[in-house]
C-alpha atoms as a PDB file:
ATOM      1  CA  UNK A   1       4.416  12.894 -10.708  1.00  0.00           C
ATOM      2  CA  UNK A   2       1.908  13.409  -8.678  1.00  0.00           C
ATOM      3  CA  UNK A   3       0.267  16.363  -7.402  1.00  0.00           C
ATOM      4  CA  UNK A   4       0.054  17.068  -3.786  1.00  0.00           C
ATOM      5  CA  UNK A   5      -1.134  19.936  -1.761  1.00  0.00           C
ATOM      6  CA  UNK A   6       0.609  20.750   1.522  1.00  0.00           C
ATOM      7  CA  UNK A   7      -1.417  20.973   4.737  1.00  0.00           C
ATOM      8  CA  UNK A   8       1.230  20.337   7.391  1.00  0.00           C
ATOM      9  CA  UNK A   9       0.176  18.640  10.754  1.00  0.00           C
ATOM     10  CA  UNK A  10       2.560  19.571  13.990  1.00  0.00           C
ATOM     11  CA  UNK A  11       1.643  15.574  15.020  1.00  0.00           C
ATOM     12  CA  UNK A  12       4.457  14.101  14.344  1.00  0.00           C
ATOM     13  CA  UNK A  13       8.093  12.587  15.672  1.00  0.00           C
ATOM     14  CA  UNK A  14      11.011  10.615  14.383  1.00  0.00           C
ATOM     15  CA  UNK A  15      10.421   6.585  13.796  1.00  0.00           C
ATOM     16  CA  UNK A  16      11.909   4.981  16.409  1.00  0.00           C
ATOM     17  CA  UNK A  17      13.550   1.524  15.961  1.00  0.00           C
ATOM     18  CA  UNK A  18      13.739   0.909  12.236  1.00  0.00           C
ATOM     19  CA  UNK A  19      14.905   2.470   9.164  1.00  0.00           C
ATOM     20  CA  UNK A  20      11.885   3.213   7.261  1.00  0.00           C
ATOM     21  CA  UNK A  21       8.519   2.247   6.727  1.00  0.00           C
ATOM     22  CA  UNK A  22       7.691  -1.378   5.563  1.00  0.00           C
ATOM     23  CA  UNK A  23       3.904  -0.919   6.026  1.00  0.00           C
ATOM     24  CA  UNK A  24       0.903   0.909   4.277  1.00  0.00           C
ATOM     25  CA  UNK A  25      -2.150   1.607   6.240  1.00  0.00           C
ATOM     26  CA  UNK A  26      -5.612   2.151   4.766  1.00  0.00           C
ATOM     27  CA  UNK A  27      -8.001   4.351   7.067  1.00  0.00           C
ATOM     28  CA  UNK A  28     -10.862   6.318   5.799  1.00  0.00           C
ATOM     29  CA  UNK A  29     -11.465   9.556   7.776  1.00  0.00           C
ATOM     30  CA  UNK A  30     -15.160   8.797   9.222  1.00  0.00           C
ATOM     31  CA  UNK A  31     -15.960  12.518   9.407  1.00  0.00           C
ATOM     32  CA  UNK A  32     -18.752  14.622   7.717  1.00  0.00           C
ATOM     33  CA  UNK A  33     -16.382  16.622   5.436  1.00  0.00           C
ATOM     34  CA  UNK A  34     -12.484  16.414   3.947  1.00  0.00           C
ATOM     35  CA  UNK A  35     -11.983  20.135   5.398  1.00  0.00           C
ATOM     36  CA  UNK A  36     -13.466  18.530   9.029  1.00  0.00           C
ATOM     37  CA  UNK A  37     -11.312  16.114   8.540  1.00  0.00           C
ATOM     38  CA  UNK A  38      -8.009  17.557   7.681  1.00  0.00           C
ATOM     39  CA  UNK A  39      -8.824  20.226  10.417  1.00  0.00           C
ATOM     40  CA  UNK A  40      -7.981  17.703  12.747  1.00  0.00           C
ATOM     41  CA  UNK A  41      -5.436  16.098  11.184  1.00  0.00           C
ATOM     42  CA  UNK A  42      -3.423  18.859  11.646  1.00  0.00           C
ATOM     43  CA  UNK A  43      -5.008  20.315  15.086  1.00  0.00           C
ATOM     44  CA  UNK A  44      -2.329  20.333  17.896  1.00  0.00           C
ATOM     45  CA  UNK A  45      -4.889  20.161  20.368  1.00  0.00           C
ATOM     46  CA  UNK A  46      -6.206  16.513  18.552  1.00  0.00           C
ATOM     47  CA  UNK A  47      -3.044  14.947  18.423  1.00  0.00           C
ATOM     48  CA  UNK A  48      -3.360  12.704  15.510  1.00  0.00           C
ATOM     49  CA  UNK A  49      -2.881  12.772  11.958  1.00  0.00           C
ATOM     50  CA  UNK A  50      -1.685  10.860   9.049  1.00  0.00           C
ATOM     51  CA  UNK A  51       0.507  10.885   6.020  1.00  0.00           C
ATOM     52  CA  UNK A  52      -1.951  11.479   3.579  1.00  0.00           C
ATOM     53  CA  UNK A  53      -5.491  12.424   3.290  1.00  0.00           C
ATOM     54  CA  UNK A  54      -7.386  12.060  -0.235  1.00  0.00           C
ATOM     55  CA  UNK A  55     -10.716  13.905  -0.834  1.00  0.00           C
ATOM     56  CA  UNK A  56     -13.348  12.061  -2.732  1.00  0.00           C
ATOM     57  CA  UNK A  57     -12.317  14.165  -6.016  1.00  0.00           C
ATOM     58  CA  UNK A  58      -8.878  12.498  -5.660  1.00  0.00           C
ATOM     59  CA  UNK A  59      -7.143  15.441  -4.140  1.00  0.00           C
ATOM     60  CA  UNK A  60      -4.006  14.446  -2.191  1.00  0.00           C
ATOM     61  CA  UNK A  61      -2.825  16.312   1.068  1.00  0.00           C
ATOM     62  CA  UNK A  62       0.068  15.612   2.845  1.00  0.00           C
ATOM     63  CA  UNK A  63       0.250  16.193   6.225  1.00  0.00           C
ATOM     64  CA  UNK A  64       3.724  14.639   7.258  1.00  0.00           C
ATOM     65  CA  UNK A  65       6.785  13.560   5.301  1.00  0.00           C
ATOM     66  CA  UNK A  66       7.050   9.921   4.818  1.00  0.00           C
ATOM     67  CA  UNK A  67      10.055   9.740   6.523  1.00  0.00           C
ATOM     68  CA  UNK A  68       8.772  10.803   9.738  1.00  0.00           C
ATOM     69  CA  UNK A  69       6.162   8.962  12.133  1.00  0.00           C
ATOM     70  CA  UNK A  70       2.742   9.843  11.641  1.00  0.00           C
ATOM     71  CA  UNK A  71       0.144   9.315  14.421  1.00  0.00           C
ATOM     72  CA  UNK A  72      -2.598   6.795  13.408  1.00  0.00           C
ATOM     73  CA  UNK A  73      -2.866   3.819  13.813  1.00  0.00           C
ATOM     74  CA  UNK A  74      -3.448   4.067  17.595  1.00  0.00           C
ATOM     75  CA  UNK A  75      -3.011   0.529  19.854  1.00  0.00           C
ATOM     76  CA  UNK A  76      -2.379  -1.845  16.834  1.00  0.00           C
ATOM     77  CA  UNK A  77      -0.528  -4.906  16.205  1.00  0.00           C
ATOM     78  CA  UNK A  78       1.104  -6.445  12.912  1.00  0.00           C
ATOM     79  CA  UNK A  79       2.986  -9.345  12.583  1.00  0.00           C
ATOM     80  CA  UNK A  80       4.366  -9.294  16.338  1.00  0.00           C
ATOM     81  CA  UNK A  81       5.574  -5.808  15.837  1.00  0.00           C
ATOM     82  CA  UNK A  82       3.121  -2.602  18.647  1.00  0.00           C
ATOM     83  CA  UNK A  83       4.920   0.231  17.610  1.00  0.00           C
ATOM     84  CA  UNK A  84       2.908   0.443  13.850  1.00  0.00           C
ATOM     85  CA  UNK A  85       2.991   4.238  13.889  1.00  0.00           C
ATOM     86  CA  UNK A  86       6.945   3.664  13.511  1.00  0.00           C
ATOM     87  CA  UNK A  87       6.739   1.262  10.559  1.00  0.00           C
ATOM     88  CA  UNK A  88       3.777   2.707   8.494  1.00  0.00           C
ATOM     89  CA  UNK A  89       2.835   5.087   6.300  1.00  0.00           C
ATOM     90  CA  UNK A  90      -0.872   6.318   6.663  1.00  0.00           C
ATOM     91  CA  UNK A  91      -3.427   7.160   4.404  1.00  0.00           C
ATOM     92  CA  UNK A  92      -6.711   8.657   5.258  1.00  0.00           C
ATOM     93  CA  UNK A  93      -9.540   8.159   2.571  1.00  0.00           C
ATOM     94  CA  UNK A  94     -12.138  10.444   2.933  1.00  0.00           C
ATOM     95  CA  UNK A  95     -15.535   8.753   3.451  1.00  0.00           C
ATOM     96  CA  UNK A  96     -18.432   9.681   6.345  1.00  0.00           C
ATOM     97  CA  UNK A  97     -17.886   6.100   7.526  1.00  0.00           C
ATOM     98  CA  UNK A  98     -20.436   4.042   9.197  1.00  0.00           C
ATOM     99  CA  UNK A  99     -20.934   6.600  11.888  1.00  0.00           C
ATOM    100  CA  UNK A 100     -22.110   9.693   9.263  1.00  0.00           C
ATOM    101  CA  UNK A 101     -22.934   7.883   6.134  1.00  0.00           C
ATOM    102  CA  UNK A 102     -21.165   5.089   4.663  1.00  0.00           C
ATOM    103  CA  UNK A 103     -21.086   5.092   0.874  1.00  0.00           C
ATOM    104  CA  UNK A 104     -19.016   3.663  -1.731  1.00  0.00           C
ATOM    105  CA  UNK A 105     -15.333   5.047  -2.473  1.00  0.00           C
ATOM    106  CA  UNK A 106     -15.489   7.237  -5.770  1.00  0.00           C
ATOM    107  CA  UNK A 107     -13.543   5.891  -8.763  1.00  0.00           C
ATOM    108  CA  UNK A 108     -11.589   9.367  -8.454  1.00  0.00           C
ATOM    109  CA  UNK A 109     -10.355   8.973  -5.135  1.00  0.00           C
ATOM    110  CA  UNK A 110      -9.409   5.162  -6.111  1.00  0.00           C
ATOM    111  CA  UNK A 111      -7.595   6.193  -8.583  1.00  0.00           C
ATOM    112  CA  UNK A 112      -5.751   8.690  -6.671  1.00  0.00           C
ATOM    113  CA  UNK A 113      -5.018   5.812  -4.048  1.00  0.00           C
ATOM    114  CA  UNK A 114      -4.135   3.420  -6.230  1.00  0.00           C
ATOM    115  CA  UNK A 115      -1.501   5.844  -7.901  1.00  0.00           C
ATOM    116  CA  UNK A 116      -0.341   6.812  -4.349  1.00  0.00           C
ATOM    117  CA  UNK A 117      -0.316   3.496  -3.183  1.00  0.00           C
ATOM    118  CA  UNK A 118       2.132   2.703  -5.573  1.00  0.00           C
ATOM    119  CA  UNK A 119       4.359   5.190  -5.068  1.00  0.00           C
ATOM    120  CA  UNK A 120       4.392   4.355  -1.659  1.00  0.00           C
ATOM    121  CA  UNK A 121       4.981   0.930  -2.054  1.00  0.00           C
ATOM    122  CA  UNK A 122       7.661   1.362  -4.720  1.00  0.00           C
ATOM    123  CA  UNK A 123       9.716   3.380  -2.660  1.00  0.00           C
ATOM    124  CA  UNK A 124       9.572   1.800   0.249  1.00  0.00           C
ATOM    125  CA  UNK A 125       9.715  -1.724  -0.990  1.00  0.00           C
ATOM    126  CA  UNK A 126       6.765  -2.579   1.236  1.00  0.00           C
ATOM    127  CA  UNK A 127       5.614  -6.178   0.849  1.00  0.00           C
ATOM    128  CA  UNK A 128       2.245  -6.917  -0.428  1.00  0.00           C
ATOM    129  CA  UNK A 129       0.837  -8.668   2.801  1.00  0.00           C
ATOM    130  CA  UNK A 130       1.739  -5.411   4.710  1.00  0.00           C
ATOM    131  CA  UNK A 131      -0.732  -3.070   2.605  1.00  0.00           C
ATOM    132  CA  UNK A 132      -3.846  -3.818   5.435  1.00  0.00           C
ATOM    133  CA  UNK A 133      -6.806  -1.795   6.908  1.00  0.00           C
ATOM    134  CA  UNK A 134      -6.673   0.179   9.792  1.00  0.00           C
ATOM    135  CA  UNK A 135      -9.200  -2.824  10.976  1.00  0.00           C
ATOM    136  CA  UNK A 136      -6.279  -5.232  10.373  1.00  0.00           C
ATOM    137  CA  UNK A 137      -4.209  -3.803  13.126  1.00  0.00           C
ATOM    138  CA  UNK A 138      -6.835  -3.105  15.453  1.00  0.00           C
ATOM    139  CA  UNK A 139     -10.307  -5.232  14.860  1.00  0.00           C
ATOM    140  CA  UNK A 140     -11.384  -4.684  18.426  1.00  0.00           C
ATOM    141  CA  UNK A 141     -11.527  -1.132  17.848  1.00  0.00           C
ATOM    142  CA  UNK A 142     -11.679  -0.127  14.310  1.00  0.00           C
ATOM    143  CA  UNK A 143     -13.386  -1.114  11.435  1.00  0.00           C
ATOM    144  CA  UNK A 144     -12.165   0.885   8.399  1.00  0.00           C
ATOM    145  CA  UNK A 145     -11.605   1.282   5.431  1.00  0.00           C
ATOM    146  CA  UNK A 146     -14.771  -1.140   5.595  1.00  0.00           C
ATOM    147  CA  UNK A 147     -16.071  -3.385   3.722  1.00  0.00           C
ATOM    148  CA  UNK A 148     -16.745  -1.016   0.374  1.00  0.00           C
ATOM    149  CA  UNK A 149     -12.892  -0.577  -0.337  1.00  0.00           C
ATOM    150  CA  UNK A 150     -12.204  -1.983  -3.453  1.00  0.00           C
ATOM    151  CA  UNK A 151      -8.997  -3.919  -2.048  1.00  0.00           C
ATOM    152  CA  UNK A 152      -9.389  -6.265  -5.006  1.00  0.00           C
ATOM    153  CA  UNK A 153      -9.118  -4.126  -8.047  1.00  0.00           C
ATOM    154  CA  UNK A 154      -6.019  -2.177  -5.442  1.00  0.00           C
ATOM    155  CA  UNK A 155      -4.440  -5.253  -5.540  1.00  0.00           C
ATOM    156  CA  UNK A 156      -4.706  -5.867  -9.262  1.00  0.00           C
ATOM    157  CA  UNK A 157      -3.098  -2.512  -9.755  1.00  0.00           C
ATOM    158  CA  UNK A 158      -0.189  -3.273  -7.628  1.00  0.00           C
ATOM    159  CA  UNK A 159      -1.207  -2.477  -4.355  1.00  0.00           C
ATOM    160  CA  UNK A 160      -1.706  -5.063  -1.667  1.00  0.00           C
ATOM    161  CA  UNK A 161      -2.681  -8.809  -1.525  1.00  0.00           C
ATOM    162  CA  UNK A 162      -5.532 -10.460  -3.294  1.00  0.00           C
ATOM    163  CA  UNK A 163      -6.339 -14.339  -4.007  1.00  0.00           C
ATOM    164  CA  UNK A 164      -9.365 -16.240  -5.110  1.00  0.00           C
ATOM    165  CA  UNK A 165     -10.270 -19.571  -3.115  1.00  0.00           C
ATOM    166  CA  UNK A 166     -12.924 -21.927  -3.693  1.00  0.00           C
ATOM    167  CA  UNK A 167     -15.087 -23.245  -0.733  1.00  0.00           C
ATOM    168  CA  UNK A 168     -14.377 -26.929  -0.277  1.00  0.00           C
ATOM    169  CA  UNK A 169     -17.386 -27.760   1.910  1.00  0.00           C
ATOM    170  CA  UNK A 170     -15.463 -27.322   5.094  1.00  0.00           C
ATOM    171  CA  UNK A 171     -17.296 -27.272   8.839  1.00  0.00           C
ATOM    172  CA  UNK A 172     -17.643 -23.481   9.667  1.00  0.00           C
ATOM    173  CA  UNK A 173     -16.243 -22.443  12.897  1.00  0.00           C
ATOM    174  CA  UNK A 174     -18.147 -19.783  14.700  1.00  0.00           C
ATOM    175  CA  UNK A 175     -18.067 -18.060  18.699  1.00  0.00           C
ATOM    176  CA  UNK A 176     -17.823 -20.496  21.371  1.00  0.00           C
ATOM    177  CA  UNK A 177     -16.324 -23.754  19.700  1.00  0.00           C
ATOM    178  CA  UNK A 178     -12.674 -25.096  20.708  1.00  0.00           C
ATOM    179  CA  UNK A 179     -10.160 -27.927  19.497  1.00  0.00           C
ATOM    180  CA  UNK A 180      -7.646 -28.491  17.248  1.00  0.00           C
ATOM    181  CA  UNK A 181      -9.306 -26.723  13.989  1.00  0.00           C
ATOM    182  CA  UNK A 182      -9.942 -23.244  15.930  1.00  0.00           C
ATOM    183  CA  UNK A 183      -5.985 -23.668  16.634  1.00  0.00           C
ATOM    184  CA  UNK A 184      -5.166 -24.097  13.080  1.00  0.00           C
ATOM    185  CA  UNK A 185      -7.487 -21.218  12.245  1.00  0.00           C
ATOM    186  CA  UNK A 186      -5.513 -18.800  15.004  1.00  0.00           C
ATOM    187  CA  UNK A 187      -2.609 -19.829  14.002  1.00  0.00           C
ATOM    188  CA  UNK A 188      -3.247 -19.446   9.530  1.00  0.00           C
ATOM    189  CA  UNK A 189      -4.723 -15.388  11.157  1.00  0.00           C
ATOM    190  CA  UNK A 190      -1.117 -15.039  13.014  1.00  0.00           C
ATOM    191  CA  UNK A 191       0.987 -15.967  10.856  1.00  0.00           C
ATOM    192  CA  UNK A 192      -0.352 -13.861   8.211  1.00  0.00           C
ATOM    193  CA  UNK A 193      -0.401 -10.915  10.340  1.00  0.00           C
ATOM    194  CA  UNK A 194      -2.962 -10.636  12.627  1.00  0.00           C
ATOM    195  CA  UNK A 195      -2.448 -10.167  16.597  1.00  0.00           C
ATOM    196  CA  UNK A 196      -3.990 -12.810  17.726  1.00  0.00           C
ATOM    197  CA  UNK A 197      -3.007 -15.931  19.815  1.00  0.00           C
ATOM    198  CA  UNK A 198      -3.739 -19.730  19.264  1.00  0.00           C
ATOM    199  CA  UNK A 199      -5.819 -20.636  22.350  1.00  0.00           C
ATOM    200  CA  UNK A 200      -7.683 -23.061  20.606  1.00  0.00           C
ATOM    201  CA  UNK A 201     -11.041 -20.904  22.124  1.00  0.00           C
ATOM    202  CA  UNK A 202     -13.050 -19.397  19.374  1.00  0.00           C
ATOM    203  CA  UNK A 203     -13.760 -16.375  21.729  1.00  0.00           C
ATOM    204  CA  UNK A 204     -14.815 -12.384  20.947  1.00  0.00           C
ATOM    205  CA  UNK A 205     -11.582 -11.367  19.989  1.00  0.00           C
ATOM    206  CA  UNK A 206     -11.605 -14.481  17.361  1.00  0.00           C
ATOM    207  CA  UNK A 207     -14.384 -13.063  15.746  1.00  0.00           C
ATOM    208  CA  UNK A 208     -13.750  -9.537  15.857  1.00  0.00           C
ATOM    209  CA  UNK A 209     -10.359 -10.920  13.703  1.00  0.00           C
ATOM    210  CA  UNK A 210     -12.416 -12.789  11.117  1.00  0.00           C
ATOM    211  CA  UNK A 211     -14.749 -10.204  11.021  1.00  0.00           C
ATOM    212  CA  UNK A 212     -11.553  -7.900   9.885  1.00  0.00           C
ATOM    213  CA  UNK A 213     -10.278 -10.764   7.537  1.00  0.00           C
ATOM    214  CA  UNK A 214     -13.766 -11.111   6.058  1.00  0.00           C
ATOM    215  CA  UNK A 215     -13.936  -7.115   4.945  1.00  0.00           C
ATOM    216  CA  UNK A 216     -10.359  -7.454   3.854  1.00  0.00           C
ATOM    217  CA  UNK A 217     -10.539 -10.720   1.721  1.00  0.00           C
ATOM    218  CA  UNK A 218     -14.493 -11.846   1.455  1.00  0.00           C
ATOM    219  CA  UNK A 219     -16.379  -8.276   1.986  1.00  0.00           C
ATOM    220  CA  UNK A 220     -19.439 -10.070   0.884  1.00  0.00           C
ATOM    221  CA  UNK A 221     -19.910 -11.376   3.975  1.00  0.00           C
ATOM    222  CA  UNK A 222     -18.184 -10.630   7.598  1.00  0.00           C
ATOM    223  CA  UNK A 223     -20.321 -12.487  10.174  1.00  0.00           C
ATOM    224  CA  UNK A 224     -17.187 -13.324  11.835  1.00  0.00           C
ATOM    225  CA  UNK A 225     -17.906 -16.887  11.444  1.00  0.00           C
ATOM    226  CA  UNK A 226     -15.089 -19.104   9.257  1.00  0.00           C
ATOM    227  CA  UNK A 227     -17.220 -20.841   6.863  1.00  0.00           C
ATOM    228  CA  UNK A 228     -15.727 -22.554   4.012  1.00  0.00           C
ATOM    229  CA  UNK A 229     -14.782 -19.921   1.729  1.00  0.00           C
ATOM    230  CA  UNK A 230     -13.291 -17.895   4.220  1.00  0.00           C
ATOM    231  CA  UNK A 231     -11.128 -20.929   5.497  1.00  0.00           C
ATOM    232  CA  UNK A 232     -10.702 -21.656   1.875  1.00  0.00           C
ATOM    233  CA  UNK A 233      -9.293 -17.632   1.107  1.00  0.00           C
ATOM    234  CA  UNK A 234      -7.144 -18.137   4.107  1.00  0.00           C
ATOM    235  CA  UNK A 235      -5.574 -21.691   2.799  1.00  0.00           C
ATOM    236  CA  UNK A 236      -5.009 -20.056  -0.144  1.00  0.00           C
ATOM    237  CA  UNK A 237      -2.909 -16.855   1.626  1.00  0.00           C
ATOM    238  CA  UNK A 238      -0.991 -19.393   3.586  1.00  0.00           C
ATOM    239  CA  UNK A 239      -0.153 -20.670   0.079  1.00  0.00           C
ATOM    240  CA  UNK A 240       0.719 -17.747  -1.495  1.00  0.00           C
ATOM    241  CA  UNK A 241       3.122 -16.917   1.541  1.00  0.00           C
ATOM    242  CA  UNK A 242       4.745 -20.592   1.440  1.00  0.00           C
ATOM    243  CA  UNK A 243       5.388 -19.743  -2.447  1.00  0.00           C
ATOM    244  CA  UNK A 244       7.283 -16.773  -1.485  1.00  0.00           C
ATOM    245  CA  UNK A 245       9.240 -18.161   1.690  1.00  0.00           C
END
C-alpha cells in the first residue's frame, strides 16, 4: 500500500459522460518548487489541479479522489474523445520543466510513478495505449512530461506502451510535403490516438504531432520530421494494435 499525503484541491466536479476513468495522464508540474506547485494545485483562485502530484523524493499527494474529475489536461483530444478531464486520471511529476530548469526525473520519483501508475492502471483497467503525455493530448500547446521521462523503462514495469522498430531506409517526410504517404502517416498518428486529421498536407500542426510522438516513442530525436525510424516505431504500434484487435 502505498503512502499518500492529503492536500485536497476545491478544483474539482463529477465526470460527466462515462463511468470511470480509462486514461492516465503524465504532466510534470513546470514550476520552481513541489510546495509552488501544489500551492496551486489546490488554489481556488487558479482553478486547476490534478490527481496526484509526486515530489522528486517520491512523495505522493493527492489532491482529488480518482473518482472525481480533476482539472488538467486543458483543450486536449484522445482518440476522438474532448472531454479528457472526464476520462483521465492526472499525475503531476514534479520537475522545473523547460521554462525553470529541465533536468532528468530522479529514480525516486520514478519509482514512486511507476508504483502509482500501476495502481492506477490496475484499477481502472486502463489500456496501455491510453497511458500518454500531457503533450499527447495537446502538442500545440504542451510539451510535457518531455523528452527525459523514462516512458520506456514505465512501460517495462507495466505502465504504458513501448516497442522497438528498426529503420528500413524509408523517405522522411518533413513540413510542407503532400500525397498519399503524408495521408498514411496522419492516418497511423489518428488511429493510435492522436487528434489529428488526414489532409494529406504535412502542415504545423503535423509536426507539432510528430514532434509529441518523437518525445513519447524516439526521445532521441523530435525534429518533427518522420524519418525512418520514426515511421518504422509507428509501423510497429499499428502492429501491436492489429495484434490486439
Amino acid at each position: 500500500m502505498l503512502k499518500i499525503i492529503e492536500r485536497p484541491s476545491p478544483n474539482f466536479n463529477e465526470r460527466q459522460g462515462v463511468a470511470g476513468p480509462d486514461i492516465l495522464i503524465m504532466h510534470y508540474t513546470g514550476m520552481p518548487s513541489c510546495e509552488a506547485a501544489v500551492t496551486r494545485l489546490t488554489s481556488a483562485e487558479a482553478r486547476v489541479s490534478s490527481h496526484y502530484t509526486i515530489d522528486e523524493d517520491g512523495t505522493i499527494y493527492r489532491h482529488v479522489p480518482e473518482e472525481l474529475r480533476a482539472w488538467h489536461a486543458g483543450v486536449s483530444h484522445w482518440r476522438g474523445a474532448s472531454d479528457i478531464n472526464s476520462r483521465s486520471v492526472g499525475i503531476e511529476i514534479v520537475n522545473p520543466g523547460h521554462e525553470f530548469g529541465y533536468r532528468a526525473f530522479p529514480a525516486a520519483q520514478i519509482d514512486a510513478v511507476t508504483a502509482l501508475g500501476r495502481e492506477i492502471v490496475a484499477r481502472h483497467r486502463i489500456p496501455a495505449r491510453n497511458v500518454i503525455a500531457h503533450s499527447d493530448i495537446a502538442p500545440d500547446r504542451k510539451e510535457d512530461p518531455g523528452e527525459l521521462f523514462p516512458w520506456k523503462q514505465l512501460a517495462a514495469s507495466g505502465v504504458g506502451l513501448w516497442v522497438e522498430a528498426v529503420d528500413m531506409g524509408e523517405a522522411s517526410l518533413a513540413l510542407g510535403a503532400t500525397g498519399e504517404m503524408v495521408v498514411a502517416l496522419q492516418t497511423a498518428l489518428a488511429r493510435y490516438g492522436y487528434g489529428i486529421e488526414a489532409n494529406g498536407l504535412f502542415d504545423p500542426y503535423t509536426r507539432l504531432v510528430v514532434v509529441a510522438f518523437q518525445r513519447h516513442f524516439r526521445p532521441a530525436v523530435f525534429d518533427g520530421v518522420a524519418d525512418g525510424e520514426t515511421l518504422a516505431i509507428l509501423r510497429a504500434l499499428m502492429e501491436r494494435l492489429d495484434a490486439v484487435a
